[in-house]
PDB file of N, CA and C in Angstrom:
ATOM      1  N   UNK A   1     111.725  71.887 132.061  1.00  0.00           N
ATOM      2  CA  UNK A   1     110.555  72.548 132.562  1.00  0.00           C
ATOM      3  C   UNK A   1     109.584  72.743 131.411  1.00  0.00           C
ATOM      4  N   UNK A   2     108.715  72.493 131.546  1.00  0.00           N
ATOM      5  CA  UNK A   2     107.529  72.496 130.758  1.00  0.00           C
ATOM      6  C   UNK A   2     106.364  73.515 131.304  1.00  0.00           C
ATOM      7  N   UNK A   3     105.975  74.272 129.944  1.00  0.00           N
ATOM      8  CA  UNK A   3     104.986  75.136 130.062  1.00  0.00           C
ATOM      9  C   UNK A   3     103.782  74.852 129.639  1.00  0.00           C
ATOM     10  N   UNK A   4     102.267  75.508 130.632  1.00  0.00           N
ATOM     11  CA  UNK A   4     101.717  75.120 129.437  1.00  0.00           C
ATOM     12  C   UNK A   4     100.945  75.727 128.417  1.00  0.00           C
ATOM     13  N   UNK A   5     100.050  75.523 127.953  1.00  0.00           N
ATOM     14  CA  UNK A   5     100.069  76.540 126.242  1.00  0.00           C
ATOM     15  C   UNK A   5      99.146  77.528 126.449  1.00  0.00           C
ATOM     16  N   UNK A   6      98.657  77.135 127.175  1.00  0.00           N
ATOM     17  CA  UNK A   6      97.525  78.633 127.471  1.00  0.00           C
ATOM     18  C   UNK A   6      98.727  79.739 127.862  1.00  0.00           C
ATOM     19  N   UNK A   7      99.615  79.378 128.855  1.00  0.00           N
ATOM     20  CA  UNK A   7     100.564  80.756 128.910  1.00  0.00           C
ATOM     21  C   UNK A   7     101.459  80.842 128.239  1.00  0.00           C
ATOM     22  N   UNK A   8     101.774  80.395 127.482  1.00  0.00           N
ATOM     23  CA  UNK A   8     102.719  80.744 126.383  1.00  0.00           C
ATOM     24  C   UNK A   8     102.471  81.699 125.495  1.00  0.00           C
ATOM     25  N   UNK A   9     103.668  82.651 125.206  1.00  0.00           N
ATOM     26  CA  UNK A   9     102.951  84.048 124.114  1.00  0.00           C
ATOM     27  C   UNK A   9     103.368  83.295 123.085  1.00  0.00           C
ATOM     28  N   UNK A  10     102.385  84.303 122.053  1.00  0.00           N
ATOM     29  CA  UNK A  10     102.087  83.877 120.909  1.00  0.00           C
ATOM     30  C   UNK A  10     102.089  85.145 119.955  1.00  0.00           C
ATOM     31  N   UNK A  11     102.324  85.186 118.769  1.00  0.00           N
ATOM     32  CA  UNK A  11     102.504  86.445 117.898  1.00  0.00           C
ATOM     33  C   UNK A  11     101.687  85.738 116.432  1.00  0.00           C
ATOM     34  N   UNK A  12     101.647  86.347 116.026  1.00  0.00           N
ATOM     35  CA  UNK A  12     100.787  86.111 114.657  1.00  0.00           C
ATOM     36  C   UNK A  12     101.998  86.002 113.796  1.00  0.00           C
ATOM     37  N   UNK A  13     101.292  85.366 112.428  1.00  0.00           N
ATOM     38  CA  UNK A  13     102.309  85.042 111.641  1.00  0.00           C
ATOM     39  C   UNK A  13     102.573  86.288 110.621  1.00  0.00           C
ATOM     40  N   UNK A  14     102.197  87.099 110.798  1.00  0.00           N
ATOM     41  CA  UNK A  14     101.774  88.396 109.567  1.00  0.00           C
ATOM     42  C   UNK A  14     101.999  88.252 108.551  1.00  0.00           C
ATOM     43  N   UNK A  15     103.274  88.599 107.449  1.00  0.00           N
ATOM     44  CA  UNK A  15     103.555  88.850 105.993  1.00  0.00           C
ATOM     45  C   UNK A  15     104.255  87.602 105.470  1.00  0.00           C
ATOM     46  N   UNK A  16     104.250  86.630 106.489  1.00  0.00           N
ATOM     47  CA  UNK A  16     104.972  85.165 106.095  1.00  0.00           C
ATOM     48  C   UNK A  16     103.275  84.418 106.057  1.00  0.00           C
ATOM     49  N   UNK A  17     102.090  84.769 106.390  1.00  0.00           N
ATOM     50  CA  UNK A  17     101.115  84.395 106.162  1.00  0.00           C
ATOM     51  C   UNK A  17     100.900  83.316 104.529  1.00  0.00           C
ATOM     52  N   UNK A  18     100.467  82.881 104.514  1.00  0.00           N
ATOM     53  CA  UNK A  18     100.134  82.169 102.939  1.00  0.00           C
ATOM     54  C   UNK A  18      99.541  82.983 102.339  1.00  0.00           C
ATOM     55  N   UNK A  19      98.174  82.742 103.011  1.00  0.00           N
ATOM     56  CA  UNK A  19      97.281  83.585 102.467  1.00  0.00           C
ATOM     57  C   UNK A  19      97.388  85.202 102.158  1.00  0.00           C
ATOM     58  N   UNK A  20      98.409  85.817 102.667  1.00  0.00           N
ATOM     59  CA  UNK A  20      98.739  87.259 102.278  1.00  0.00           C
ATOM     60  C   UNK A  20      99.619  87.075 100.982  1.00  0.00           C
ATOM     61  N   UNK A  21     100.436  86.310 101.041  1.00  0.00           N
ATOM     62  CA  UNK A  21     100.973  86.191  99.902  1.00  0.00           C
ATOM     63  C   UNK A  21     100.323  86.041  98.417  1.00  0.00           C
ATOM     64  N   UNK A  22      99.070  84.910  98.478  1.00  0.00           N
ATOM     65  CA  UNK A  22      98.262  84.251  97.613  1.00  0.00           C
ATOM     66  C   UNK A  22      97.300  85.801  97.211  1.00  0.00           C
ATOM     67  N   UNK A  23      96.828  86.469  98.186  1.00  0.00           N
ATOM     68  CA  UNK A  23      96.142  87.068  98.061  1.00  0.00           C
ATOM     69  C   UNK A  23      96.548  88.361  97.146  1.00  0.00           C
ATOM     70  N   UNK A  24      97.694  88.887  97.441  1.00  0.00           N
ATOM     71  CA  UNK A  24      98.632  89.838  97.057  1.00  0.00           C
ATOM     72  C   UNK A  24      98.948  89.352  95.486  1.00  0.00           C
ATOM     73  N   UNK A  25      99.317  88.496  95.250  1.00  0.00           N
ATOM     74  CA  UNK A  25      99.653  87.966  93.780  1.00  0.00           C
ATOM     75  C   UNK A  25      98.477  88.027  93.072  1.00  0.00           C
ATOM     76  N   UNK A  26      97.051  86.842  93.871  1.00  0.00           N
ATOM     77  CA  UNK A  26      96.079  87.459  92.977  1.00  0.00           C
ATOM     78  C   UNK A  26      95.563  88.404  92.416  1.00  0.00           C
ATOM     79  N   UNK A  27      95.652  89.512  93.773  1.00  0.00           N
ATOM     80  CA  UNK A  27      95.419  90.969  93.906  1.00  0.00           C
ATOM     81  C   UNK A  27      96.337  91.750  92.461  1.00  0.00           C
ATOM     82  N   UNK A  28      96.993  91.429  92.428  1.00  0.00           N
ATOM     83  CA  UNK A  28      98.122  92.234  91.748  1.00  0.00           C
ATOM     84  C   UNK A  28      97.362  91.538  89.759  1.00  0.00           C
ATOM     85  N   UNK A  29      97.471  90.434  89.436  1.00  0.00           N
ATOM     86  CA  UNK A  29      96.996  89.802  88.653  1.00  0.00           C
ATOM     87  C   UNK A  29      95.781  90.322  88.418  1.00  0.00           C
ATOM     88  N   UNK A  30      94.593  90.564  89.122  1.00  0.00           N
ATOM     89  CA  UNK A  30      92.981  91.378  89.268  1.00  0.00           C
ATOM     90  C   UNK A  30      93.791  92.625  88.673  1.00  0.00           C
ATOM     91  N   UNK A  31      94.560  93.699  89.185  1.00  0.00           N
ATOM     92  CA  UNK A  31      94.359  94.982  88.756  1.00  0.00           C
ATOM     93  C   UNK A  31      94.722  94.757  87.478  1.00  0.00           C
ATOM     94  N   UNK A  32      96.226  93.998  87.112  1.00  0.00           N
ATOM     95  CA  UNK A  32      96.576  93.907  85.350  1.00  0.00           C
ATOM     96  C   UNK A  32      95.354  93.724  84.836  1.00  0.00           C
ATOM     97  N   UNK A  33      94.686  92.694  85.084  1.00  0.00           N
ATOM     98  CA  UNK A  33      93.456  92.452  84.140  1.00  0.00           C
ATOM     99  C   UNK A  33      92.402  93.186  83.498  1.00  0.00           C
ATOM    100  N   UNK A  34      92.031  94.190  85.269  1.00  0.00           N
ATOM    101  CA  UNK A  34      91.168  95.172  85.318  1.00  0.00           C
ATOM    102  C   UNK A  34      91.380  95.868  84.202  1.00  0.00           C
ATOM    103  N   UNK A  35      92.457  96.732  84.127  1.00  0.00           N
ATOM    104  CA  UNK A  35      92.832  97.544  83.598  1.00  0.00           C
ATOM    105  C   UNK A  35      93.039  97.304  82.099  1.00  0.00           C
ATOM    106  N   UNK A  36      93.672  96.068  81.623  1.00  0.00           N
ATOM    107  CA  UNK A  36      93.965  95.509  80.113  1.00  0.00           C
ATOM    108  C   UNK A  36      92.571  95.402  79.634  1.00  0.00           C
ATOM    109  N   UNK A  37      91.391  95.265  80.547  1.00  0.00           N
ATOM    110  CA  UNK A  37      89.791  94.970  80.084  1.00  0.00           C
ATOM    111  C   UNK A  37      89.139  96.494  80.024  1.00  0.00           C
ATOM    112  N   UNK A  38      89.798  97.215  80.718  1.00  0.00           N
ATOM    113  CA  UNK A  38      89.135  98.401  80.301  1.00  0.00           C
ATOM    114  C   UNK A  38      89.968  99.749  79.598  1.00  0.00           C
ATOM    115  N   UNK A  39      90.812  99.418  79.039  1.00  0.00           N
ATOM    116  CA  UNK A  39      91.953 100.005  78.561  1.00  0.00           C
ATOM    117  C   UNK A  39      92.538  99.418  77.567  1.00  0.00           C
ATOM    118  N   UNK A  40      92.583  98.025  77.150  1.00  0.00           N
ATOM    119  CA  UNK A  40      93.352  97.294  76.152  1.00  0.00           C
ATOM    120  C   UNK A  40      91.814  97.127  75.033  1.00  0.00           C
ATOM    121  N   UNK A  41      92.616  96.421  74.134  1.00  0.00           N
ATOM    122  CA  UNK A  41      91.485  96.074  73.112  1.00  0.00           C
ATOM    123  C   UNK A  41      90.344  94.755  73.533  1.00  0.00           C
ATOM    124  N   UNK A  42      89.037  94.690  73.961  1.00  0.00           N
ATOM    125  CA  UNK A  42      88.316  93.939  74.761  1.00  0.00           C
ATOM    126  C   UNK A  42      88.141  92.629  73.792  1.00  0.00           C
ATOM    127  N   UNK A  43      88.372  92.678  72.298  1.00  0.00           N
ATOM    128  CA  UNK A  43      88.179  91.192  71.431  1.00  0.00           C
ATOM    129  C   UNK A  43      87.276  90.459  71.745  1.00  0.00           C
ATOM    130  N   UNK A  44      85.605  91.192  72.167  1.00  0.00           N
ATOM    131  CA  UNK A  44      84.710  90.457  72.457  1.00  0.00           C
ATOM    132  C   UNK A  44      84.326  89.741  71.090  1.00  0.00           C
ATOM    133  N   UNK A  45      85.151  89.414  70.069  1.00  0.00           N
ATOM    134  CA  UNK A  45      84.270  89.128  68.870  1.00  0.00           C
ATOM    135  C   UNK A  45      84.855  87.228  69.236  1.00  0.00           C
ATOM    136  N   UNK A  46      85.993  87.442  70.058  1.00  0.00           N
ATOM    137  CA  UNK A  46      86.638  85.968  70.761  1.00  0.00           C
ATOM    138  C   UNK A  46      85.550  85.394  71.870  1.00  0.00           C
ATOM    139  N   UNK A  47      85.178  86.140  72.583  1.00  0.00           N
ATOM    140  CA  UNK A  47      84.650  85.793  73.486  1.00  0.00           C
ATOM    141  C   UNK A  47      83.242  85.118  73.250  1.00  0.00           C
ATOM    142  N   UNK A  48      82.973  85.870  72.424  1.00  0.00           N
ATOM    143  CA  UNK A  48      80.852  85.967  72.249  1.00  0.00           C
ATOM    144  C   UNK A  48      80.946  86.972  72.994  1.00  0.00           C
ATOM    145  N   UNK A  49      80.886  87.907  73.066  1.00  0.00           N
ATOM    146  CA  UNK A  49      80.466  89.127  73.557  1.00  0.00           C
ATOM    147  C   UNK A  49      80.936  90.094  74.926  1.00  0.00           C
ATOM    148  N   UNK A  50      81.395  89.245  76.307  1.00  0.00           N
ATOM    149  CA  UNK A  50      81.809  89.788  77.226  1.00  0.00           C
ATOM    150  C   UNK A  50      83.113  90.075  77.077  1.00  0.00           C
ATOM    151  N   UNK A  51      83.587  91.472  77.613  1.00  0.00           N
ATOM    152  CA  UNK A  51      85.182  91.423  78.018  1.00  0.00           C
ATOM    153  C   UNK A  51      85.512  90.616  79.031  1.00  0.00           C
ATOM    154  N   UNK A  52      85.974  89.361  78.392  1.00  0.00           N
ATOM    155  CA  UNK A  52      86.663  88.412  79.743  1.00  0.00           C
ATOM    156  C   UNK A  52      87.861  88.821  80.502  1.00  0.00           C
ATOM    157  N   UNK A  53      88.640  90.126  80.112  1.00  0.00           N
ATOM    158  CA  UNK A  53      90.057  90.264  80.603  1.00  0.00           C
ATOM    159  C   UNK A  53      89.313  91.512  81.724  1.00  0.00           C
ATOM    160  N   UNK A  54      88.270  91.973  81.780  1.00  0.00           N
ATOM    161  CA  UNK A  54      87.661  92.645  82.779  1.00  0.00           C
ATOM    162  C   UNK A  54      86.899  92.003  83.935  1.00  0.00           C
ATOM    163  N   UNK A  55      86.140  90.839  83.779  1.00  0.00           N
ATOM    164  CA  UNK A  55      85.517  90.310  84.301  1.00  0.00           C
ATOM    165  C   UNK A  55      86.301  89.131  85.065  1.00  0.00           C
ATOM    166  N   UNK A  56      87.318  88.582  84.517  1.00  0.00           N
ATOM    167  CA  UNK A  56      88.578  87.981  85.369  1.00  0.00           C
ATOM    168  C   UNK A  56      89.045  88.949  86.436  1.00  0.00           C
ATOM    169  N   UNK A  57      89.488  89.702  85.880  1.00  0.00           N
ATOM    170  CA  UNK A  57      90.113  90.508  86.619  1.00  0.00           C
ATOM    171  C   UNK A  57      89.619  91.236  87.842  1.00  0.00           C
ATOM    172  N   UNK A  58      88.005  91.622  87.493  1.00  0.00           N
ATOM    173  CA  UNK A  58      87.183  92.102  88.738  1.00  0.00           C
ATOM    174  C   UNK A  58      87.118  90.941  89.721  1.00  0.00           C
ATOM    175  N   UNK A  59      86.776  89.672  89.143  1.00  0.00           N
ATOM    176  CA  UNK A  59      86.569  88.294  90.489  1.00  0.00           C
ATOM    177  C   UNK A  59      87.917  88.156  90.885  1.00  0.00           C
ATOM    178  N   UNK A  60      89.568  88.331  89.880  1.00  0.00           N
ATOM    179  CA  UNK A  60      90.062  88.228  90.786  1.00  0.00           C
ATOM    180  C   UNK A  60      90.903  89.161  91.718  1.00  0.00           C
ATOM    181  N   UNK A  61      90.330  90.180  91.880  1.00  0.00           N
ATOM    182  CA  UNK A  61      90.474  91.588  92.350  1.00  0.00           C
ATOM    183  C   UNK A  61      89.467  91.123  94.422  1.00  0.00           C
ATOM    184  N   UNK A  62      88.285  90.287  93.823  1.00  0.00           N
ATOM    185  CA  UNK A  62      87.296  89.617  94.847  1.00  0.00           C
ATOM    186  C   UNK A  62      87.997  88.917  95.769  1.00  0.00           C
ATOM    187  N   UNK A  63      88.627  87.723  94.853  1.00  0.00           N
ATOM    188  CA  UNK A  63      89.414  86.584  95.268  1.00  0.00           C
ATOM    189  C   UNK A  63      90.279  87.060  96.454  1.00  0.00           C
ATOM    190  N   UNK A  64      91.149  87.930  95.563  1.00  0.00           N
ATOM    191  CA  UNK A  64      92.631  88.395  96.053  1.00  0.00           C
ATOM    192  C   UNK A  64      92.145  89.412  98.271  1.00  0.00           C
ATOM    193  N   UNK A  65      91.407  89.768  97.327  1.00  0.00           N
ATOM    194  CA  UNK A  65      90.942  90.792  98.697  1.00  0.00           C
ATOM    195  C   UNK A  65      89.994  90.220  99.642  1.00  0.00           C
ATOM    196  N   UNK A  66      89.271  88.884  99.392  1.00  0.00           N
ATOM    197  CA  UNK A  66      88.770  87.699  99.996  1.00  0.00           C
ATOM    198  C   UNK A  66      89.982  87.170 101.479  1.00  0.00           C
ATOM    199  N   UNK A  67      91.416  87.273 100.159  1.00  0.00           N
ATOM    200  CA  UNK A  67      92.294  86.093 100.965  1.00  0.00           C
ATOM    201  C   UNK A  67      93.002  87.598 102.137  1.00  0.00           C
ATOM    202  N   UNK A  68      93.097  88.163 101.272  1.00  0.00           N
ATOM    203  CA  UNK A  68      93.743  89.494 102.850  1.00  0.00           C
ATOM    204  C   UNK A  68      92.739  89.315 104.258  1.00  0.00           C
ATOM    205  N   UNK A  69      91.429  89.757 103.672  1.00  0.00           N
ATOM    206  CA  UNK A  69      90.366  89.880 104.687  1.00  0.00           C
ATOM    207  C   UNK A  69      90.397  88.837 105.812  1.00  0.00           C
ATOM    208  N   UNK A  70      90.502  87.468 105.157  1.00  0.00           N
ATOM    209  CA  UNK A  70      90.547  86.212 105.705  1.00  0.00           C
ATOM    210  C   UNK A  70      91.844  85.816 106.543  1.00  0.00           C
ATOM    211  N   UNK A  71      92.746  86.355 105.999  1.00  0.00           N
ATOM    212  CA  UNK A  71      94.065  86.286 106.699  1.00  0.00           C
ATOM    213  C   UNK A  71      94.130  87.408 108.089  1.00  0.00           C
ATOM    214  N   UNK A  72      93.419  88.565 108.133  1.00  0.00           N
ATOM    215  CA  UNK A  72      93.249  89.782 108.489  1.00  0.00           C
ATOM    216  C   UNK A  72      92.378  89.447 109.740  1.00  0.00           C
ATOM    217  N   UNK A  73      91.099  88.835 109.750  1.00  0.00           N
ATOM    218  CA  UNK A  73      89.785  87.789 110.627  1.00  0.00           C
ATOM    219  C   UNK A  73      90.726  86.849 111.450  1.00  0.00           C
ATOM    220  N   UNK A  74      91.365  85.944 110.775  1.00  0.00           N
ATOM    221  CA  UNK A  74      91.451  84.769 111.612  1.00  0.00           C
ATOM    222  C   UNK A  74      92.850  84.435 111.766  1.00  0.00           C
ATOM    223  N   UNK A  75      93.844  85.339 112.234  1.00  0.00           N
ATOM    224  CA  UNK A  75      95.076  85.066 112.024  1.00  0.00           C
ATOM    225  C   UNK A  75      95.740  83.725 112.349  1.00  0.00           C
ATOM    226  N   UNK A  76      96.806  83.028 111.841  1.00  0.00           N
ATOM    227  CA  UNK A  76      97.492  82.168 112.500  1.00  0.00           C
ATOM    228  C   UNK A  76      98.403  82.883 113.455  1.00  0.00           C
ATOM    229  N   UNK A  77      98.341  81.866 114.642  1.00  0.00           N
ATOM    230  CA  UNK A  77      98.950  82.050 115.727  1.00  0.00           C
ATOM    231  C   UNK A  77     100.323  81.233 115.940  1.00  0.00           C
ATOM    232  N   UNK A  78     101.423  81.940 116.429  1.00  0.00           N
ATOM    233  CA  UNK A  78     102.953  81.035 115.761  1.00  0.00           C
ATOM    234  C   UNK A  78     103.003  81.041 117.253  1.00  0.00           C
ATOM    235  N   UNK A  79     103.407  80.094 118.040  1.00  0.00           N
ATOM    236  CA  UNK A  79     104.439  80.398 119.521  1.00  0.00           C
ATOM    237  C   UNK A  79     105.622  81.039 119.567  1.00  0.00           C
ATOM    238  N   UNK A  80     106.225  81.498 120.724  1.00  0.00           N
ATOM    239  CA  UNK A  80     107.321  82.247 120.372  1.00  0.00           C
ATOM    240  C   UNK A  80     108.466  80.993 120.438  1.00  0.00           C
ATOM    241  N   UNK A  81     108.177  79.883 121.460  1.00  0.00           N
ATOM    242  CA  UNK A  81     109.540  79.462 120.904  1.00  0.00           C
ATOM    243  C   UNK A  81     109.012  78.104 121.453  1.00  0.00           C
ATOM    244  N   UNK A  82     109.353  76.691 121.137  1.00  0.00           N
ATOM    245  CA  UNK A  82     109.112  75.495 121.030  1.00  0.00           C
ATOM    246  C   UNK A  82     110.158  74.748 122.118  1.00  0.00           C
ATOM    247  N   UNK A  83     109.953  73.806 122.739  1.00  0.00           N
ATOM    248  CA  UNK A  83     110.491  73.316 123.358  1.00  0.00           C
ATOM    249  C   UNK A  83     111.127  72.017 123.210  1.00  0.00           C
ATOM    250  N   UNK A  84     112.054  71.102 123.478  1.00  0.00           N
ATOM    251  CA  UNK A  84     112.639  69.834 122.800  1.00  0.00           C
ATOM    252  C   UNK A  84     111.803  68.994 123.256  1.00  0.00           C
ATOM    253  N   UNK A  85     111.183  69.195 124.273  1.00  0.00           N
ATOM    254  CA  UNK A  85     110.623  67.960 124.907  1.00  0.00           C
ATOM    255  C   UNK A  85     109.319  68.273 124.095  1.00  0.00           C
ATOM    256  N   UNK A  86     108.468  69.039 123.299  1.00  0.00           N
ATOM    257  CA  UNK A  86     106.878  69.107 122.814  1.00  0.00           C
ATOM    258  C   UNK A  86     107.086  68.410 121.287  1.00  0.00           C
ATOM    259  N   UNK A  87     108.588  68.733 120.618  1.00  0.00           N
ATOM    260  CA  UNK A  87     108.784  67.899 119.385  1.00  0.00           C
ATOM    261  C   UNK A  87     108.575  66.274 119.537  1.00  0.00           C
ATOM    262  N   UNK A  88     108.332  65.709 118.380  1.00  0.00           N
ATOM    263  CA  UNK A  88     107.866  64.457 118.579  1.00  0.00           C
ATOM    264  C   UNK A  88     108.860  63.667 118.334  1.00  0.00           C
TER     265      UNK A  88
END
């Protein structure tokens, strides 16, 4: 018996998401940075002048919270369960 996909339930993929994952690591990577740029020694005399370990860290603080948002908007949709006959 075959169903078809409009009625089939469907659940989101939540914390197995990619993008939550990607986002979360970046996220996590942004705050170290944040913080080592405004708290650690800034060695703008390396740079030419900007704290780069702040300014990394703020875009990827952007990045990271980009990929939640995005994951958060447009979820993937998983079926609940697959059938032998729809495999190829």
């Amino acid at each position: 018996m075959s169903s078809n996909s409009s009625t089939e339930r469907k659940h989101q993929a939540g914390a197995f998401d990619i993008r939550n994952i990607i986002g979360g690591l970046i996220g996590v990577y942004g705050v170290i940075l944040t913080l080592m740029g405004i708290f650690g020694d800034p060695e703008t005399d390396k740079t030419g002048g900007p704290n780069a370990n702040l300014w990394a860290g703020l875009i990827m603080l952007l990045v990271g919270i980009g990929f939640l948002v995005w994951a958060r908007l447009r979820p993937v949709l998983v079926p609940e369960h697959t059938d032998k006959d729809d495999l190829p």
